[in-house]
N, C-alpha and C. Protein backbone atom coordinates (compact mmCIF):
# COMPACT_ATOMS: atom_id res chain seq x y z
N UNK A 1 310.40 74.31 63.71
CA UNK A 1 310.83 75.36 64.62
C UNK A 1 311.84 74.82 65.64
N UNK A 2 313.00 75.54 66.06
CA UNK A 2 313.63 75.15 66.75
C UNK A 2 313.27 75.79 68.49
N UNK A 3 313.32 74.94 69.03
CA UNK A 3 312.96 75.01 70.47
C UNK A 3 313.91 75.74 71.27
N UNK A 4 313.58 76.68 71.79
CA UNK A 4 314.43 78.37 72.52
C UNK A 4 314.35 77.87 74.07
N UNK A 5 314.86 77.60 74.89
CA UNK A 5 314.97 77.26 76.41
C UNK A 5 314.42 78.95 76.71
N UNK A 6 314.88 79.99 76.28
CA UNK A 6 314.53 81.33 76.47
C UNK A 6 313.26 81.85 76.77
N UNK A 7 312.76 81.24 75.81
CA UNK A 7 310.62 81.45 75.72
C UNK A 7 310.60 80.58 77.05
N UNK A 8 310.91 78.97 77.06
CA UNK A 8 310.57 78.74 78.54
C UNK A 8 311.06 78.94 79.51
N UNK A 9 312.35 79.75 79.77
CA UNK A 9 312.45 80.16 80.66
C UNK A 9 312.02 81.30 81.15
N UNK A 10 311.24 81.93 80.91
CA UNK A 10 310.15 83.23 80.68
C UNK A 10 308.92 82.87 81.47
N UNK A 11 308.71 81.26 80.98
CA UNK A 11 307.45 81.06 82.21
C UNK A 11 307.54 80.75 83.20
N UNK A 12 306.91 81.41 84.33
CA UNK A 12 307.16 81.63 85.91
C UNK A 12 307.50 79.98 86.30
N UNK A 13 308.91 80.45 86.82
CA UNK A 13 308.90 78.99 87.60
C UNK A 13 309.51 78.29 87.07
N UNK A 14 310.20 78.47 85.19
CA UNK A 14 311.08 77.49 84.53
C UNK A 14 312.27 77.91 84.40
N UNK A 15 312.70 78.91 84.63
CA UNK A 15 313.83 79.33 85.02
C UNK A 15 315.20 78.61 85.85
N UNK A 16 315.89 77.88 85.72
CA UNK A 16 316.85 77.21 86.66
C UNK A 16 316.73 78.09 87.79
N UNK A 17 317.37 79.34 88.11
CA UNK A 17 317.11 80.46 89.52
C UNK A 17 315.95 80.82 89.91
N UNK A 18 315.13 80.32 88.95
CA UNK A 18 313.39 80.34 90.03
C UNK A 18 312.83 79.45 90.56
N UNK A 19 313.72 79.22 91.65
CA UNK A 19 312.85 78.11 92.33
C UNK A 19 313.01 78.55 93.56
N UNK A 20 312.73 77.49 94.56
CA UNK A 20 312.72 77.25 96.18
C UNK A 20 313.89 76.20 96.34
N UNK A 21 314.57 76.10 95.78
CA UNK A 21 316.15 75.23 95.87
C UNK A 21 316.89 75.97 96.93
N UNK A 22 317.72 75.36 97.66
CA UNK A 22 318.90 75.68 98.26
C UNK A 22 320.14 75.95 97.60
N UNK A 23 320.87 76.84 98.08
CA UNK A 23 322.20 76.96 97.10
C UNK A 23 322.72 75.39 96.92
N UNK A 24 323.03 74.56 97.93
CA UNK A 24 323.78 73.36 97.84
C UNK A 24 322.60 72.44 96.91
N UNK A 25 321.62 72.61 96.54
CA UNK A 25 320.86 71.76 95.58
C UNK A 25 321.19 72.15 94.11
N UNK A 26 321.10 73.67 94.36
CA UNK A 26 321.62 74.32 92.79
C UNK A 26 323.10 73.65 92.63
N UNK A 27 324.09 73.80 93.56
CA UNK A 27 325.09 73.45 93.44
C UNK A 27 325.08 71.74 92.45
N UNK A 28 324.24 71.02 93.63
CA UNK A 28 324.19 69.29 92.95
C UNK A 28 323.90 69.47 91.76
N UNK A 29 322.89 69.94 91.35
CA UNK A 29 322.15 70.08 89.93
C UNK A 29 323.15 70.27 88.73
N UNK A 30 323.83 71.63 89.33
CA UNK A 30 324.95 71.56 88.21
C UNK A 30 325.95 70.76 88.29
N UNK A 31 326.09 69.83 89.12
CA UNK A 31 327.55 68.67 88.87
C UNK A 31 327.23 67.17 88.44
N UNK A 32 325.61 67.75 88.22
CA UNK A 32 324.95 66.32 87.28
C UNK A 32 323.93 65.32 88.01
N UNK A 33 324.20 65.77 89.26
CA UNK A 33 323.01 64.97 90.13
C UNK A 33 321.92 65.06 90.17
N UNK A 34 321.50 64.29 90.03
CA UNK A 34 319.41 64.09 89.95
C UNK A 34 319.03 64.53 90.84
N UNK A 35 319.58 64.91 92.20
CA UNK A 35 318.33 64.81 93.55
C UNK A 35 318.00 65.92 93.67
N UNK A 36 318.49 67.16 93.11
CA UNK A 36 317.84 68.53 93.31
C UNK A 36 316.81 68.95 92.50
N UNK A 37 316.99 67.88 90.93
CA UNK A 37 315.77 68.52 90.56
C UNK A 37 314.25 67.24 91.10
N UNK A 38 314.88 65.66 91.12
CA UNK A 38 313.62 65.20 91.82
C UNK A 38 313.43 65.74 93.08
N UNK A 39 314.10 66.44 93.88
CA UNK A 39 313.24 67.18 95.06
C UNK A 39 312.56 68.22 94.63
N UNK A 40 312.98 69.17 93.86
CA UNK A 40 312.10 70.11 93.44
C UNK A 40 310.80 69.64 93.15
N UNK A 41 311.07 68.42 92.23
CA UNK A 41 309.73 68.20 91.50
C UNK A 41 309.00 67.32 92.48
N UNK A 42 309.19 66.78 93.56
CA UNK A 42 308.73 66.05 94.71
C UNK A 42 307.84 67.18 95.97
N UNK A 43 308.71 68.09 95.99
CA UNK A 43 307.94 69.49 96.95
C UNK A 43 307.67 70.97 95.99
N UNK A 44 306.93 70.55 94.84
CA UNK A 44 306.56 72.09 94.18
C UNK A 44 305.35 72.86 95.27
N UNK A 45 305.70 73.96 95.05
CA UNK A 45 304.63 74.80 95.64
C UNK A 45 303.40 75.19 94.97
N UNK A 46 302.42 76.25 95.10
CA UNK A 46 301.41 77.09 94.30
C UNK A 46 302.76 78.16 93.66
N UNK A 47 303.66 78.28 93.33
CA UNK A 47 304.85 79.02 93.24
C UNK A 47 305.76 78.83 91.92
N UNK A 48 305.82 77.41 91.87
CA UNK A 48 306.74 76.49 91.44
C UNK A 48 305.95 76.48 89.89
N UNK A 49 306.97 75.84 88.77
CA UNK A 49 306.46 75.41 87.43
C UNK A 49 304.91 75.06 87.40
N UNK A 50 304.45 75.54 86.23
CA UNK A 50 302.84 74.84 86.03
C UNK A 50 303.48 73.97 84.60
N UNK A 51 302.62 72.88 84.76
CA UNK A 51 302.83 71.85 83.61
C UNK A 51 302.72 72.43 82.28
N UNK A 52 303.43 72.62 81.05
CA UNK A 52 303.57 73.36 80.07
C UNK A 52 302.57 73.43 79.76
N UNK A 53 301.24 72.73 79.21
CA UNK A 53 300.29 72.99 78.70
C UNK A 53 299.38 74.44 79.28
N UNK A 54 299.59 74.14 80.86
CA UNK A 54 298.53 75.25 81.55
C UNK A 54 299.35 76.17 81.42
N UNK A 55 300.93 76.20 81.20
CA UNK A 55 301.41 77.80 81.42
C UNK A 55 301.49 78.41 79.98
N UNK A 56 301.34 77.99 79.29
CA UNK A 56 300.63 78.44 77.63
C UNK A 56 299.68 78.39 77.36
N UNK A 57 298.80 77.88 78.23
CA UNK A 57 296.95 78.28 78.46
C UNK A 57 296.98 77.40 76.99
N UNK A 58 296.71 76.06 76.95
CA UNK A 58 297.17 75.14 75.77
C UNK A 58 296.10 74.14 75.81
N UNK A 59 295.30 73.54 77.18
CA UNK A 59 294.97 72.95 77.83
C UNK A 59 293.31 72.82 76.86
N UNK A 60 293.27 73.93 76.38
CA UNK A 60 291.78 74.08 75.52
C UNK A 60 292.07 73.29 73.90
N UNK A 61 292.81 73.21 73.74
CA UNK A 61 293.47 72.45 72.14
C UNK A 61 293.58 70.62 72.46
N UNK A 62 293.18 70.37 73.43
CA UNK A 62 293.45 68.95 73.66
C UNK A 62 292.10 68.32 73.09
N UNK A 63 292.08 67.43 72.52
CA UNK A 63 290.69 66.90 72.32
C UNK A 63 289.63 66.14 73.66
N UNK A 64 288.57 66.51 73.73
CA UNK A 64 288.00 65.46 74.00
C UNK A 64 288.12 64.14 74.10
N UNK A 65 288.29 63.77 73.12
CA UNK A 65 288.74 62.42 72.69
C UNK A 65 289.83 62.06 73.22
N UNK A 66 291.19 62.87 73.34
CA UNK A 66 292.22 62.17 74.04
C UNK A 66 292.18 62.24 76.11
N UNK A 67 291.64 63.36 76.08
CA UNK A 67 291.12 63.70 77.59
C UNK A 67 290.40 62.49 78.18
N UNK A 68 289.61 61.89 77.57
CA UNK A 68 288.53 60.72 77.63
C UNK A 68 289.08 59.51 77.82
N UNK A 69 290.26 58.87 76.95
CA UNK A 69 290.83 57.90 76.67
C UNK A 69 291.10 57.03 77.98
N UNK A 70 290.64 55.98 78.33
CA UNK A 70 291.23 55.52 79.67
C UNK A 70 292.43 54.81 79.73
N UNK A 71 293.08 55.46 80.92
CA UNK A 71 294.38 54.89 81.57
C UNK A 71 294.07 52.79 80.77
N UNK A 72 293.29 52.47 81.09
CA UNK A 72 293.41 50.96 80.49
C UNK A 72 294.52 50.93 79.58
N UNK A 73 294.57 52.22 78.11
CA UNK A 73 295.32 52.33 76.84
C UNK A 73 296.40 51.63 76.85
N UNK A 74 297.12 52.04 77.93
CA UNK A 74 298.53 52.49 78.32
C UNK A 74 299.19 51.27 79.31
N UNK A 75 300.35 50.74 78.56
CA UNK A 75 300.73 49.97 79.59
C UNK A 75 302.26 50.30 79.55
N UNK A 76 303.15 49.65 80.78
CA UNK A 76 304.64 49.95 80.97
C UNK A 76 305.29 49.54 80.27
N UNK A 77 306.67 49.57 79.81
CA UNK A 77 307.32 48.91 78.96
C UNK A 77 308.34 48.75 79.97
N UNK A 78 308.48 47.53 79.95
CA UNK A 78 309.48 47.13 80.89
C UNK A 78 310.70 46.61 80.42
N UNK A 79 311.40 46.57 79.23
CA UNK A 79 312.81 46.16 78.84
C UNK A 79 313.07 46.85 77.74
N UNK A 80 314.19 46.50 77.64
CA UNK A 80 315.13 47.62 76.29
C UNK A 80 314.41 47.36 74.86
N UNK A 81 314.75 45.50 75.05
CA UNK A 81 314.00 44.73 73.85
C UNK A 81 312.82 44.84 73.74
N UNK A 82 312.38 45.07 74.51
CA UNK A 82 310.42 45.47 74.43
C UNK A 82 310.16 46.84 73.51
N UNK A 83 311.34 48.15 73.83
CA UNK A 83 311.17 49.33 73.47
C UNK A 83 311.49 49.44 71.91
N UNK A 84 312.28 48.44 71.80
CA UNK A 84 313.09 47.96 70.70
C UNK A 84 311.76 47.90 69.59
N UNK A 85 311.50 46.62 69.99
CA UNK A 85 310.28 45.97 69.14
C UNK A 85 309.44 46.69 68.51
N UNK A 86 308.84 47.46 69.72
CA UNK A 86 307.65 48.59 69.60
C UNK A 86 308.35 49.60 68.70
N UNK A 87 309.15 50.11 68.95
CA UNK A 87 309.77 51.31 67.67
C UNK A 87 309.93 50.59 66.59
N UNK A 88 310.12 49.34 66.17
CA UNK A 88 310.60 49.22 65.01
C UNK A 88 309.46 48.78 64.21
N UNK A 89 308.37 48.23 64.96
CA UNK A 89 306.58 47.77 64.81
C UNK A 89 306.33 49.39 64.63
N UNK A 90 306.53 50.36 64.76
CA UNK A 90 306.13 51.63 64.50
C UNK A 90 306.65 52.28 63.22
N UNK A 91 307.88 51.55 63.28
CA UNK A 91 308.58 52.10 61.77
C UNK A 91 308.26 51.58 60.44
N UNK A 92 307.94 49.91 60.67
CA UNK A 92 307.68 49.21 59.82
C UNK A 92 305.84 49.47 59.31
N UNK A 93 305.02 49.15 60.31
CA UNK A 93 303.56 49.44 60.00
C UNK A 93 303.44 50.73 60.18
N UNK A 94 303.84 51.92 60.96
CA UNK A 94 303.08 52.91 60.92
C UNK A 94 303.90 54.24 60.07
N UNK A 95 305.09 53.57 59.59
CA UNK A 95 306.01 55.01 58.77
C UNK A 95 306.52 56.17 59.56
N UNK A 96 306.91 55.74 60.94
CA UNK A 96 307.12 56.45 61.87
C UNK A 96 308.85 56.19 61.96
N UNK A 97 309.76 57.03 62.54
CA UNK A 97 311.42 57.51 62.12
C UNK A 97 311.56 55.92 63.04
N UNK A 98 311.02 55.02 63.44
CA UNK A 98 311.28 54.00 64.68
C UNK A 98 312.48 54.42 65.55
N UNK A 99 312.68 55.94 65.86
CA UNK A 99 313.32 55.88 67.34
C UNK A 99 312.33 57.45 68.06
N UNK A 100 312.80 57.27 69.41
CA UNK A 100 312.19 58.43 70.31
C UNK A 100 312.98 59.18 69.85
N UNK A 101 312.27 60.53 70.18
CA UNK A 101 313.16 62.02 69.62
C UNK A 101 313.56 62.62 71.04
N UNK A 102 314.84 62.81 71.37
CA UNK A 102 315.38 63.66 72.21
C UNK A 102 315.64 65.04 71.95
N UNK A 103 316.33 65.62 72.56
CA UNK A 103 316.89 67.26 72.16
C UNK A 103 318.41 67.12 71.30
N UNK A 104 317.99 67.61 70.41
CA UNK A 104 319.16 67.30 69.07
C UNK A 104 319.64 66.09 68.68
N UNK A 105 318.81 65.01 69.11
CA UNK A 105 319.14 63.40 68.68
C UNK A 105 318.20 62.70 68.91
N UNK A 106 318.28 61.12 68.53
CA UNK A 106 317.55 60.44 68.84
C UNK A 106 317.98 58.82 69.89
N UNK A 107 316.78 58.91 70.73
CA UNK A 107 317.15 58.43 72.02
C UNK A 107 316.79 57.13 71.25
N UNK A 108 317.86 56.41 71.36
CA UNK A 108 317.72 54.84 70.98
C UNK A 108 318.40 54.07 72.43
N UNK A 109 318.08 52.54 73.08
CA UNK A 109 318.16 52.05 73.55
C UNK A 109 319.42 51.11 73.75
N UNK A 110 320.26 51.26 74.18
CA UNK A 110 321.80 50.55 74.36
C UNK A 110 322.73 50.94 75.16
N UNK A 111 323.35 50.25 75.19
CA UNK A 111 324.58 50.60 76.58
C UNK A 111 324.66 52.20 76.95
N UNK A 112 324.77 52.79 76.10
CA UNK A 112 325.22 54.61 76.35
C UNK A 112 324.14 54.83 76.76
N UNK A 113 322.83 54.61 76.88
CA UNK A 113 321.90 55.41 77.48
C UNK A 113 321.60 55.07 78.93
N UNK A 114 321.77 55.46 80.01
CA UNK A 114 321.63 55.15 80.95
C UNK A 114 320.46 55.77 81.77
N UNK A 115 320.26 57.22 81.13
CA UNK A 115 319.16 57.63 80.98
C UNK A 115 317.37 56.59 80.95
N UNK A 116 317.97 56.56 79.75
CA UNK A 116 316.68 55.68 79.59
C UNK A 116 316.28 54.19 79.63
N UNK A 117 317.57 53.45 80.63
CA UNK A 117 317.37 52.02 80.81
C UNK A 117 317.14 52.73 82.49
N UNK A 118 317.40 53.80 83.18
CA UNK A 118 316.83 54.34 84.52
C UNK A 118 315.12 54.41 84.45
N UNK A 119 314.53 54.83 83.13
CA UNK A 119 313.44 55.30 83.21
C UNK A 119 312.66 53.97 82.64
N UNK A 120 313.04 53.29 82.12
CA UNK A 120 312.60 52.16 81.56
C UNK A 120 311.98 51.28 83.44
N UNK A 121 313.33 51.38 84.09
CA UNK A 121 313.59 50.59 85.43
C UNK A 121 312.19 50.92 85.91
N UNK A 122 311.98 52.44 85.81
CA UNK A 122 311.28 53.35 87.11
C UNK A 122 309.60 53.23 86.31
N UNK A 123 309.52 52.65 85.46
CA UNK A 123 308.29 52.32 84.68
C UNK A 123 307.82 53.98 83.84
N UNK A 124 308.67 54.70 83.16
CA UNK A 124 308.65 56.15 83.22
C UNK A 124 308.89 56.14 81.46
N UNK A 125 308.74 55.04 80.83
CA UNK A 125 308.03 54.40 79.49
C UNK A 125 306.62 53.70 79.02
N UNK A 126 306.21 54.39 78.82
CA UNK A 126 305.01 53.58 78.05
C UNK A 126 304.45 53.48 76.95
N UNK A 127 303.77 52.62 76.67
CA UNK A 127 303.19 52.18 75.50
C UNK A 127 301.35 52.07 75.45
N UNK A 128 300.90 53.22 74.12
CA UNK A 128 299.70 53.01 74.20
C UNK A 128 299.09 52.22 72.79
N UNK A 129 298.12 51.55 73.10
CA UNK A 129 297.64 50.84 71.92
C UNK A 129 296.15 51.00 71.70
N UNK A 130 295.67 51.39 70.60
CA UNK A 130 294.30 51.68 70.65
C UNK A 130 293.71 50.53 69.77
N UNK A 131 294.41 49.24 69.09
CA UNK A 131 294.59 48.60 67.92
C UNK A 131 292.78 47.55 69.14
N UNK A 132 292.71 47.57 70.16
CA UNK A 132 292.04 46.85 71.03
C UNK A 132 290.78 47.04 70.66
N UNK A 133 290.73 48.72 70.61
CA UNK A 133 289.18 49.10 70.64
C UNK A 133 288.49 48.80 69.06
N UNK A 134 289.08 48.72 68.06
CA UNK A 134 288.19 48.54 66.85
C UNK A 134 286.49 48.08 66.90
N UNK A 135 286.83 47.28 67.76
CA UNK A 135 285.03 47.05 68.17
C UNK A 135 285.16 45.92 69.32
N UNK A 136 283.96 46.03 69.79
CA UNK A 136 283.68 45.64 71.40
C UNK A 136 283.90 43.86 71.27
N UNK A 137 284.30 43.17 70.09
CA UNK A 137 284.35 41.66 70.21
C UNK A 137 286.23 41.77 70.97
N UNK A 138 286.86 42.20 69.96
CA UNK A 138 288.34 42.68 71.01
C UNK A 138 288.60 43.20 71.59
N UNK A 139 287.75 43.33 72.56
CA UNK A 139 288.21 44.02 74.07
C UNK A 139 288.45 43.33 74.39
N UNK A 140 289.73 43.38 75.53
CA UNK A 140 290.34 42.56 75.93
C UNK A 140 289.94 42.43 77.56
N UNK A 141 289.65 41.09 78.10
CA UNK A 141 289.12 41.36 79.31
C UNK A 141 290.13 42.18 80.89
N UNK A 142 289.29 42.80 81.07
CA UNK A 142 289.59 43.69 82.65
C UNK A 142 289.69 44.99 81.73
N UNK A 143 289.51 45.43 80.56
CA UNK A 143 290.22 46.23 80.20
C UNK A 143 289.01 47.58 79.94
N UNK A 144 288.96 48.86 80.19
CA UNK A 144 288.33 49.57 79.55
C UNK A 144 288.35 50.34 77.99
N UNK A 145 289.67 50.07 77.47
CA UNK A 145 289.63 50.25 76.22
C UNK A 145 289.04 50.27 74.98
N UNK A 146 287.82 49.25 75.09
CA UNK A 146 287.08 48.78 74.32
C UNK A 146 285.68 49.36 74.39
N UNK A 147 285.64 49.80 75.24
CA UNK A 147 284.38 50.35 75.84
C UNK A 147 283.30 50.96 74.67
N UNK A 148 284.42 51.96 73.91
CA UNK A 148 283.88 53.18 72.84
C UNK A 148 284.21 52.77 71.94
N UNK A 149 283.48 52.06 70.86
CA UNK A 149 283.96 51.95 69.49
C UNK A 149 284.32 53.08 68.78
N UNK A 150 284.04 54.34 69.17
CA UNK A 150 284.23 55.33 68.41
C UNK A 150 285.16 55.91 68.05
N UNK A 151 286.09 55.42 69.35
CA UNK A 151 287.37 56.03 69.86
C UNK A 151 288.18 55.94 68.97
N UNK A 152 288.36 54.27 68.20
CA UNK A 152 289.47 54.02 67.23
C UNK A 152 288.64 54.11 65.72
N UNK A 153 289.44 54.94 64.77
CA UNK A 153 288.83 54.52 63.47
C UNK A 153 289.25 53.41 62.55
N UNK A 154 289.80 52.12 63.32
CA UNK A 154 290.42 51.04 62.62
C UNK A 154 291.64 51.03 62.37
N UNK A 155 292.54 51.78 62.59
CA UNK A 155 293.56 52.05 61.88
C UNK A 155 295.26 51.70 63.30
N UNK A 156 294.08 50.84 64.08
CA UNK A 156 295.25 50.99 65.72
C UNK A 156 296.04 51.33 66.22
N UNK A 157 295.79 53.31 66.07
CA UNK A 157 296.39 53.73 66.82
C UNK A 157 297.20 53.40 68.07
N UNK A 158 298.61 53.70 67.64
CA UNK A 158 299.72 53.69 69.15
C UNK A 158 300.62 54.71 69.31
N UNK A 159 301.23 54.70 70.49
CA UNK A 159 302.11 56.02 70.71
C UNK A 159 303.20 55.44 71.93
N UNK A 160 304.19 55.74 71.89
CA UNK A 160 305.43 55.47 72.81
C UNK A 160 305.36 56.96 73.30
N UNK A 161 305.64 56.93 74.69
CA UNK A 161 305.64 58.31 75.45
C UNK A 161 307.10 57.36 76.43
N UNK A 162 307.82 58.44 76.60
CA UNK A 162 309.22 58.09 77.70
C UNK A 162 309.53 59.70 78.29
N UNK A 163 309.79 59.53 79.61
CA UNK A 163 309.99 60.68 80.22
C UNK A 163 311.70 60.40 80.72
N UNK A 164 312.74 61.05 80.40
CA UNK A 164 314.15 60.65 80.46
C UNK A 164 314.55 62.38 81.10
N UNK A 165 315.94 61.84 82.00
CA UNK A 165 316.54 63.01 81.85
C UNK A 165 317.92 63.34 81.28
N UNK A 166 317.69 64.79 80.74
CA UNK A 166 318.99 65.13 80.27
C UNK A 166 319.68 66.54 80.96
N UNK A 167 320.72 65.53 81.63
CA UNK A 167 321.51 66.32 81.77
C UNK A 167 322.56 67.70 81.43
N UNK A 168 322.39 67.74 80.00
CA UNK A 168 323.13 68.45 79.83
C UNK A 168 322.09 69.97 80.04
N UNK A 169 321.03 70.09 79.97
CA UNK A 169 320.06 71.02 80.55
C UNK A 169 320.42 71.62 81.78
N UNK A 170 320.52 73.15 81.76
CA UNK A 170 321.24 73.54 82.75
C UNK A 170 320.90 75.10 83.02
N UNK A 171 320.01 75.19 82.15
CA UNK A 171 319.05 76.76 82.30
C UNK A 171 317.77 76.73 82.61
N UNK A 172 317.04 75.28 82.31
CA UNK A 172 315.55 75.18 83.13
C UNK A 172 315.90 74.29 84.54
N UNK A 173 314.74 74.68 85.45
CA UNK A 173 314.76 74.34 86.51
C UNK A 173 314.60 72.73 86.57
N UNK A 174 313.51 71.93 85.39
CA UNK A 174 313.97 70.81 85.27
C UNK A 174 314.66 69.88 84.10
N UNK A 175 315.00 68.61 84.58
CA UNK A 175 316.03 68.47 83.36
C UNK A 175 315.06 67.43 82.44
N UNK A 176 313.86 67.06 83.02
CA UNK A 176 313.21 66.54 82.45
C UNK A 176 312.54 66.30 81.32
N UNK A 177 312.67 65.32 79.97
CA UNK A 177 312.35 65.68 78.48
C UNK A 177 311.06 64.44 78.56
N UNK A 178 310.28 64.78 77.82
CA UNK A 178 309.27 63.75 77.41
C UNK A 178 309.50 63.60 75.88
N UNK A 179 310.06 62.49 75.65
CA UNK A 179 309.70 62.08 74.17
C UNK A 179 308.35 61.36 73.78
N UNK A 180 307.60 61.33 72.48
CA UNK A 180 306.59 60.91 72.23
C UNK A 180 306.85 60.59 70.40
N UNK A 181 306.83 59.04 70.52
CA UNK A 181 305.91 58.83 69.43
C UNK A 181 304.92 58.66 68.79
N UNK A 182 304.55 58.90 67.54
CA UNK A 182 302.80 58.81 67.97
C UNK A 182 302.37 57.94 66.10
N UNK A 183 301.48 57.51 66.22
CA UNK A 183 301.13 57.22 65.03
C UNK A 183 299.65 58.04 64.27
N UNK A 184 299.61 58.83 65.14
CA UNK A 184 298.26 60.22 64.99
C UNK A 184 298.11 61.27 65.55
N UNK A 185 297.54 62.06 65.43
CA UNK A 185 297.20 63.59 66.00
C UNK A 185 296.70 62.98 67.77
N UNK A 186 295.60 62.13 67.35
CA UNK A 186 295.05 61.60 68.80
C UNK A 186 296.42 60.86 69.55
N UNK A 187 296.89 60.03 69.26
CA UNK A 187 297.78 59.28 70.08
C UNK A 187 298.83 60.06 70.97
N UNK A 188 299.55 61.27 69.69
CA UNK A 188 300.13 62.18 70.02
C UNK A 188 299.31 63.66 70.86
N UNK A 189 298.13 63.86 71.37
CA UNK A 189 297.73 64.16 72.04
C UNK A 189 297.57 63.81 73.73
């Protein structure tokens, strides 16, 4: 299915003109500057966007299981070559496309993206690994991951999540994309 900005701009609050912006913020926004929509998203109101899941009442389709998962999972990815690695460890063992999916392309890591060596900077990449929990002898210490053997069925689950912006977005209020790779239904949850 191809993704309609239309349907979300329909839900209260995703609209580029539905917000609490100032004309001179709308103004920045459209000449490419970040600071109108990180202020928006810095002072939302009871008014403002609800996180997609709750404004499609979506929030009931999440598993247990991924709801549960502790923050431990998840760690930052802090360099290009790090992001590198991990996509291509995803392509090779898990049969996954080894790049993040953007809006009509794919976000790969190199000079042109400035985007996502910003979000890389701002720790706004991460990497989850479930390969830990198989059973409680590899848990890794400090870590809660290991906790639930149940969690992983052997198979070590991982997922790359990156939150980037794209600019060329210019009908929702934010410009903000989350890409996600996933190597399962759970990871990708």
């Amino acid at each position: 299915p191809t993704l309609s900005f239309a349907k979300l701009k329909e839900l209260p609050g995703w609209a580029a003109d539905d917000s609490n912006a100032t004309d001179n913020d709308k103004r920045n926004d459209v000449n490419g500057t970040d600071e109108a929509s990180e202020k928006r998203t810095t002072t939302m109101t009871a008014t403002d966007a609800q996180p997609l899941l709750t404004a499609l009442d979506l929030n009931h389709k999440v598993s247990q299981r991924a709801k549960s998962t502790p923050t431990s999972c998840w760690r930052v990815v802090s360099s290009e070559p790090e992001l590198l690695s991990l996509l291509s460890d995803l392509k090779a063992n898990f049969g996954t496309c080894g790049y993040l999916p953007g809006l009509y392309e794919y976000i790969v890591p190199g000079t042109n993206r400035l985007d996502l060596k910003k979000s890389i900077e701002h720790g706004l990449v991460l990497a989850f690994d479930g390969s830990s929990v198989v059973s409680a002898s590899t848990k890794q210490e400090g870590s809660d991951c290991g906790n639930d053997e149940s969690y992983n069925d052997g198979n070590g689950e991982r997922a790359i999540l990156a939150f980037t912006i794209d600019k060329r977005i210019s009908s929702l209020k934010s410009r903000w994309v989350c890409s996600i790779v996933a190597t399962s239904h759970l990871t990708f949850e």
